[in-house]
C-alpha atoms as a PDB file:
ATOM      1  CA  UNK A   1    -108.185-276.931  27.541  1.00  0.00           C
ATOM      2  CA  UNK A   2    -110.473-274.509  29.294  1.00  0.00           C
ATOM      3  CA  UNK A   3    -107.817-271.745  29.187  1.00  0.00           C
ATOM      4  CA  UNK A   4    -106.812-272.232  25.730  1.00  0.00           C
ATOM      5  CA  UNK A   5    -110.654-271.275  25.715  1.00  0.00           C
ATOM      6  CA  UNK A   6    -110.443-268.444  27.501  1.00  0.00           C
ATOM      7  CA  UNK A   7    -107.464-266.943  26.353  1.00  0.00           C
ATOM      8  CA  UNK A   8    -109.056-267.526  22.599  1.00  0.00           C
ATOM      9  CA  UNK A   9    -112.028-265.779  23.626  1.00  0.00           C
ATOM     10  CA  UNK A  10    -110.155-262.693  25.379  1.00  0.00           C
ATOM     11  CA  UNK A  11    -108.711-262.464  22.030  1.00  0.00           C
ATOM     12  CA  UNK A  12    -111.550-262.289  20.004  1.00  0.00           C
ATOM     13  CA  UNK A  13    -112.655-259.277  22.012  1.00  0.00           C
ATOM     14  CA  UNK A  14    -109.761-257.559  21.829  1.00  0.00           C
ATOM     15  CA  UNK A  15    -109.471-257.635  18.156  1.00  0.00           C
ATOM     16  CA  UNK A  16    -113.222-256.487  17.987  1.00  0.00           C
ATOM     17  CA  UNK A  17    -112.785-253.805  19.934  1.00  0.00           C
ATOM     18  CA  UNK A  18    -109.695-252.641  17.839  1.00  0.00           C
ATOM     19  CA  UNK A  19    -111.779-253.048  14.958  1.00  0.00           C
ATOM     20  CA  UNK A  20    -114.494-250.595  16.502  1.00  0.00           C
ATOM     21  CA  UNK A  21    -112.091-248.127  17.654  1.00  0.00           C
ATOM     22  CA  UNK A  22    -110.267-247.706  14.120  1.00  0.00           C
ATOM     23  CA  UNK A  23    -113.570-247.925  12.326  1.00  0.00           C
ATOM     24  CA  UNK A  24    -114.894-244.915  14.229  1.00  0.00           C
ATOM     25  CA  UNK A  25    -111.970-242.876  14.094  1.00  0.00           C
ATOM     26  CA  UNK A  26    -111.977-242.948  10.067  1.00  0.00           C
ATOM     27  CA  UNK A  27    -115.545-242.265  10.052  1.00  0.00           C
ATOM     28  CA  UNK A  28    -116.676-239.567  12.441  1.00  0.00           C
ATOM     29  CA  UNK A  29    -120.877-239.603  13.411  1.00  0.00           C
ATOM     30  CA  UNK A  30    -122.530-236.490  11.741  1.00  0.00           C
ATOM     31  CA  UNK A  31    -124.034-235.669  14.920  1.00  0.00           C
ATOM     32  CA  UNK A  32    -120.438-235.226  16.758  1.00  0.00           C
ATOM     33  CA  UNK A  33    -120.631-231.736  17.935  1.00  0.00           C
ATOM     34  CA  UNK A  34    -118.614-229.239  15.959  1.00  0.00           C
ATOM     35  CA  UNK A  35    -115.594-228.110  18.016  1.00  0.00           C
ATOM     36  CA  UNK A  36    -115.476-224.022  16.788  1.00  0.00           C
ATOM     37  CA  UNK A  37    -118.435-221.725  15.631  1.00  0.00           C
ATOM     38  CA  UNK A  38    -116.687-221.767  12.091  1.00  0.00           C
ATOM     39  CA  UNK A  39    -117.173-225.333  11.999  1.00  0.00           C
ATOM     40  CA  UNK A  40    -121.087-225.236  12.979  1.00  0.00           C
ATOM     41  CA  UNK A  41    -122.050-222.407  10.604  1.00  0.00           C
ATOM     42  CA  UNK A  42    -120.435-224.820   8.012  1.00  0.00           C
ATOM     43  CA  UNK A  43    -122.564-227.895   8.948  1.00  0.00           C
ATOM     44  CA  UNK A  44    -125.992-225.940   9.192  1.00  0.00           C
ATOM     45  CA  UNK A  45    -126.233-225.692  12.731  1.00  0.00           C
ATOM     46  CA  UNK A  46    -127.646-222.743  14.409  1.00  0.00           C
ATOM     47  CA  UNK A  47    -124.957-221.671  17.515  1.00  0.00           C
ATOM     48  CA  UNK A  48    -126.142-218.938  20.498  1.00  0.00           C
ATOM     49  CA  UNK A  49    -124.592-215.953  19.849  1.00  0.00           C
ATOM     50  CA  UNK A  50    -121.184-215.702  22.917  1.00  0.00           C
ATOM     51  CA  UNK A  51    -120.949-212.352  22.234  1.00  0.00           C
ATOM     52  CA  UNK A  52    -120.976-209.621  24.875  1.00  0.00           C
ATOM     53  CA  UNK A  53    -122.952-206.807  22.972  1.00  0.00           C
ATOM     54  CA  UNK A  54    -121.559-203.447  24.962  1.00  0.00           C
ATOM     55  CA  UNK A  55    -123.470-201.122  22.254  1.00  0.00           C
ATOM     56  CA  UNK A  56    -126.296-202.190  23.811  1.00  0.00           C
ATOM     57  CA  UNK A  57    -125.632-201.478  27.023  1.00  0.00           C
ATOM     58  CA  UNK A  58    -124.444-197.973  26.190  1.00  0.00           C
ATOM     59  CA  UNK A  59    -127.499-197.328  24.182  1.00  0.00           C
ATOM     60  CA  UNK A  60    -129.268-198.252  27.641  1.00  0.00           C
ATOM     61  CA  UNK A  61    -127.369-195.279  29.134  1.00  0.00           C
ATOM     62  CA  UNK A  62    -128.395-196.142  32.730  1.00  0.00           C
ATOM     63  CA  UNK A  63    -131.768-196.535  31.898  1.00  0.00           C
ATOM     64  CA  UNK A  64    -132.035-200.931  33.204  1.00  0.00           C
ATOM     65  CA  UNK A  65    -132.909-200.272  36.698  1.00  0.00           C
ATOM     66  CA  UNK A  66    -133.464-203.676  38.748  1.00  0.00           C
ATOM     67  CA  UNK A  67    -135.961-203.883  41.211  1.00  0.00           C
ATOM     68  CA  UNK A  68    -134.467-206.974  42.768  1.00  0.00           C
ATOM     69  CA  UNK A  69    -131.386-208.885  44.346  1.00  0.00           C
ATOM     70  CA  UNK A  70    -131.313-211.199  41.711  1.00  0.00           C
ATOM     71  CA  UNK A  71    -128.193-212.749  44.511  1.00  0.00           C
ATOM     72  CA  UNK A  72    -130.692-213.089  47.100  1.00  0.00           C
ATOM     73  CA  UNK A  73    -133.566-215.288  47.011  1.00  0.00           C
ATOM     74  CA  UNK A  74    -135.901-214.372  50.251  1.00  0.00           C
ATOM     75  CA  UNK A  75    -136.005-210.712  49.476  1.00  0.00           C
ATOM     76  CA  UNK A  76    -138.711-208.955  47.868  1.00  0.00           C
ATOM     77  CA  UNK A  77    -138.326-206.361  45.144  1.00  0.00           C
ATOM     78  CA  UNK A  78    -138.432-202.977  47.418  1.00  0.00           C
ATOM     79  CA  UNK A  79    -140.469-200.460  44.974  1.00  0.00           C
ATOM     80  CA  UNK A  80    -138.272-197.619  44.264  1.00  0.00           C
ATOM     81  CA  UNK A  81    -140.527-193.914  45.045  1.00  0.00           C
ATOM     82  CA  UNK A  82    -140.878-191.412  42.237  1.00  0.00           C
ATOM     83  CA  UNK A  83    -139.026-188.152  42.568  1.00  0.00           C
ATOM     84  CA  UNK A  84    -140.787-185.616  43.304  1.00  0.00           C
ATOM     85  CA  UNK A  85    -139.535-182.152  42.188  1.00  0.00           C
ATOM     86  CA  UNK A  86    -140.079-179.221  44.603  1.00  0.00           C
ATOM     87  CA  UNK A  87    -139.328-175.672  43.870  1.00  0.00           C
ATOM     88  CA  UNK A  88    -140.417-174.692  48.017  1.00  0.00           C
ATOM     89  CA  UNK A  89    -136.822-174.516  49.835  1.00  0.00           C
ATOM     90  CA  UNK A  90    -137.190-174.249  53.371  1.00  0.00           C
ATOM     91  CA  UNK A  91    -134.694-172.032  55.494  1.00  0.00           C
ATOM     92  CA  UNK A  92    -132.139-173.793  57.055  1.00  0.00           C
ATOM     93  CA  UNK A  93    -132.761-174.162  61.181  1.00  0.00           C
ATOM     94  CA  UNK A  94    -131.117-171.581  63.198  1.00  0.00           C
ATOM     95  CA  UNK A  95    -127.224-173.186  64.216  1.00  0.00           C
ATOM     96  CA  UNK A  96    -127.955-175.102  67.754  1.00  0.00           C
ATOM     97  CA  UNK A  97    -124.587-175.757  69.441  1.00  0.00           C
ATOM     98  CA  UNK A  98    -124.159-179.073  70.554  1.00  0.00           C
ATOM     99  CA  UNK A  99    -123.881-179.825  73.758  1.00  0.00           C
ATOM    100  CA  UNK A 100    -119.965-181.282  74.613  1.00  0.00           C
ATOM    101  CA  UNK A 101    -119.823-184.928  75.887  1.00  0.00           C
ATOM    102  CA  UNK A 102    -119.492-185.872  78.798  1.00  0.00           C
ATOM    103  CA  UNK A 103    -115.849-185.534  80.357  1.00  0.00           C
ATOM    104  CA  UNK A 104    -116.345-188.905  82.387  1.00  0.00           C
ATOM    105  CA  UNK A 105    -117.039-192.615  81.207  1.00  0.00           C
ATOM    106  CA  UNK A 106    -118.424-195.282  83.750  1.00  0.00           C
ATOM    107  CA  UNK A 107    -115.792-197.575  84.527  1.00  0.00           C
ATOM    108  CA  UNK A 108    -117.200-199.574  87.458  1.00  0.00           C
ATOM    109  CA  UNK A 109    -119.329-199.312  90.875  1.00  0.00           C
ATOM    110  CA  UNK A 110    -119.088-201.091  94.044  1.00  0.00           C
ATOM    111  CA  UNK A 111    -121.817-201.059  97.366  1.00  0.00           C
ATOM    112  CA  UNK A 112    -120.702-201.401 101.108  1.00  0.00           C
ATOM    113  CA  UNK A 113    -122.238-204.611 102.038  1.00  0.00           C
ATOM    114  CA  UNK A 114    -122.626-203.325 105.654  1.00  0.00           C
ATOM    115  CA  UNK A 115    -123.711-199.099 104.826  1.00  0.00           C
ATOM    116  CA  UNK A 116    -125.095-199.593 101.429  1.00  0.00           C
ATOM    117  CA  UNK A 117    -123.153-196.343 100.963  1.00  0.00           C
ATOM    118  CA  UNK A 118    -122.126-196.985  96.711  1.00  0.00           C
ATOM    119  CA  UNK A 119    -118.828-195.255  95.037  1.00  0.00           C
ATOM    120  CA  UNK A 120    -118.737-195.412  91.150  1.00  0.00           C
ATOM    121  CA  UNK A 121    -115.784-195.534  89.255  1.00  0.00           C
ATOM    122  CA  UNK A 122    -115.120-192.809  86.429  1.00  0.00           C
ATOM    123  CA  UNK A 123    -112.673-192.698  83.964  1.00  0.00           C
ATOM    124  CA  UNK A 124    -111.767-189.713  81.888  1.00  0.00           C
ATOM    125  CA  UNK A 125    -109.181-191.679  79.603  1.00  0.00           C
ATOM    126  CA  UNK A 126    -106.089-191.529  81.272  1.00  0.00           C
ATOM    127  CA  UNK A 127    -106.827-191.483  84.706  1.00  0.00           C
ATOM    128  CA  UNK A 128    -109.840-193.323  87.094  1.00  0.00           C
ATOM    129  CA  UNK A 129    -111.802-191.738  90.061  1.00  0.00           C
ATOM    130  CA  UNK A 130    -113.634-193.184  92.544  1.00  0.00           C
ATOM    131  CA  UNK A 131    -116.969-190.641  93.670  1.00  0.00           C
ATOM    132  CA  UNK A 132    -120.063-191.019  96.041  1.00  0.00           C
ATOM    133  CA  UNK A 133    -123.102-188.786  96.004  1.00  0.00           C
ATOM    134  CA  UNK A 134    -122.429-185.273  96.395  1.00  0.00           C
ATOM    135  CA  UNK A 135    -118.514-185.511  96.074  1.00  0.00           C
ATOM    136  CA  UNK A 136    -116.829-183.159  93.148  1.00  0.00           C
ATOM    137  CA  UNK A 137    -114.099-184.748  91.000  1.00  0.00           C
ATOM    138  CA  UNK A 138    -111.119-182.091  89.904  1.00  0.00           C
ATOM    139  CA  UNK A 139    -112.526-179.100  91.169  1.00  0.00           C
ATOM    140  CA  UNK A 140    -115.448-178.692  88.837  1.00  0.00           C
ATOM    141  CA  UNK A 141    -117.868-182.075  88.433  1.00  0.00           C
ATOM    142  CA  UNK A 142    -120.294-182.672  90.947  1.00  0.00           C
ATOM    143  CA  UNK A 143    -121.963-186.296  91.323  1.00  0.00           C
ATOM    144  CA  UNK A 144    -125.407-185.253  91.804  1.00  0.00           C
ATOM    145  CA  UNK A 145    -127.208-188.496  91.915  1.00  0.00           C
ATOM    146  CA  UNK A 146    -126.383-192.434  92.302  1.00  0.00           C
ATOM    147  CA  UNK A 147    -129.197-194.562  90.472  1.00  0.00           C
ATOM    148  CA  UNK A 148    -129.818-198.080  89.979  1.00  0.00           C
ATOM    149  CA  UNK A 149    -128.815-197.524  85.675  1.00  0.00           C
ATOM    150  CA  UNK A 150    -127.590-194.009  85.401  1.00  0.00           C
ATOM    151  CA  UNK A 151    -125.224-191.785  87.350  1.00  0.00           C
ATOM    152  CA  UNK A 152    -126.396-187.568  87.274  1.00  0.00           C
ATOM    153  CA  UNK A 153    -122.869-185.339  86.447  1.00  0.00           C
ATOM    154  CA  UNK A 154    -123.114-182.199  86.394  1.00  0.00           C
ATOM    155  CA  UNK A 155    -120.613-178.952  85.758  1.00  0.00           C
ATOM    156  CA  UNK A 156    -120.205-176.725  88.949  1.00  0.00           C
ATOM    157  CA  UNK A 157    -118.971-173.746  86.288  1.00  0.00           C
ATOM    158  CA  UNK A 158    -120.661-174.344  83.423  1.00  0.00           C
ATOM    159  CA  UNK A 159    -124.353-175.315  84.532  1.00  0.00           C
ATOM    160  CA  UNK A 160    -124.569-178.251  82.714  1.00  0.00           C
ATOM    161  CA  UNK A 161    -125.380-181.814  83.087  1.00  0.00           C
ATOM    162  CA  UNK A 162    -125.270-185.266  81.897  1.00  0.00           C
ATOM    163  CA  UNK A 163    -126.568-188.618  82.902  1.00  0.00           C
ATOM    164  CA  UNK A 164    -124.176-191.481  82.247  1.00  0.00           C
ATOM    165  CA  UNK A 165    -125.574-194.807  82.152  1.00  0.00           C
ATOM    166  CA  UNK A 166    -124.008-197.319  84.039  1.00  0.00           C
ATOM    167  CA  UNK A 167    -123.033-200.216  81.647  1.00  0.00           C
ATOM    168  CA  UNK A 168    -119.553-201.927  81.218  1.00  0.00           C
ATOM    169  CA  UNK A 169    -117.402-200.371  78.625  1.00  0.00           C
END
């Protein structure tokens, strides 16, 4: 008996529910969103506007200038200087060569333990020389000084010199 009772009840529900589903699908709510633009202009209601208006943007012509990120929050707006217009041109600076790099790199450095006596290692790209103090690599580079940070090269024939730090490449 109790699930004669049940099973009467289930069925009651089920036929209600059928009875609210059909009812609402032959009677749509007024308020039911309209599903195109057309439709909502029809029904009264006022829509944004999706359009992408590029004649305003042209008649911009450049003129929207940001002062922002808008993508980044912690950044402040950076104020942008006026131009100034200057009709004083100064002469350009009188050419200074450069001076040419350095011919070596610092590849390495090792001490004696027992002399103290230290060789560095220089590389010039394809080949690697090992120099003390005072020695000249191919015929031309003297190694004035070994410091602590740098090492002092400097050009036998040319007068010139460079100080190469010592850091690994």
């Amino acid at each position: 008996m109790k699930q004669k009772g049940k099973l009467a009840a289930l069925l009651v529900l089920v036929v209600v529910l059928l009875a609210v589903n059909f009812g609402r699908k032959q009677n749509p709510p007024a308020s039911r969103a309209a599903s195109s633009p057309a439709e909502a202009k029809k029904q009264g209601k006022r829509i944004p506007d999706l359009e992408l208006r590029l004649d305003l943007l042209e008649e911009a012509g450049g003129r929207v200038q940001v002062g922002r990120n808008i993508f980044e929050y912690h950044v402040r707006a950076v104020p942008r200087p006026t131009p100034v217009q200057t009709a004083v041109v100064a002469p350009p600076a009188p050419a200074v060569e450069p001076a040419p790099p350095a011919p070596f790199r610092f590849y390495g450095f090792a001490e004696d333990s027992q002399g103290g006596r230290r060789r560095v290692f220089l590389t010039n790209g394809e080949e690697i020389f090992i120099a003390t103090e005072g020695e000249t690599l191919l015929r031309r580079y003297r190694v004035a000084r070994i410091r602590a940070t740098s090492i002092e090269l400097e050009d036998v024939v040319a007068k010139r010199q460079w100080v190469l730090p010592l850091e690994q490449p």
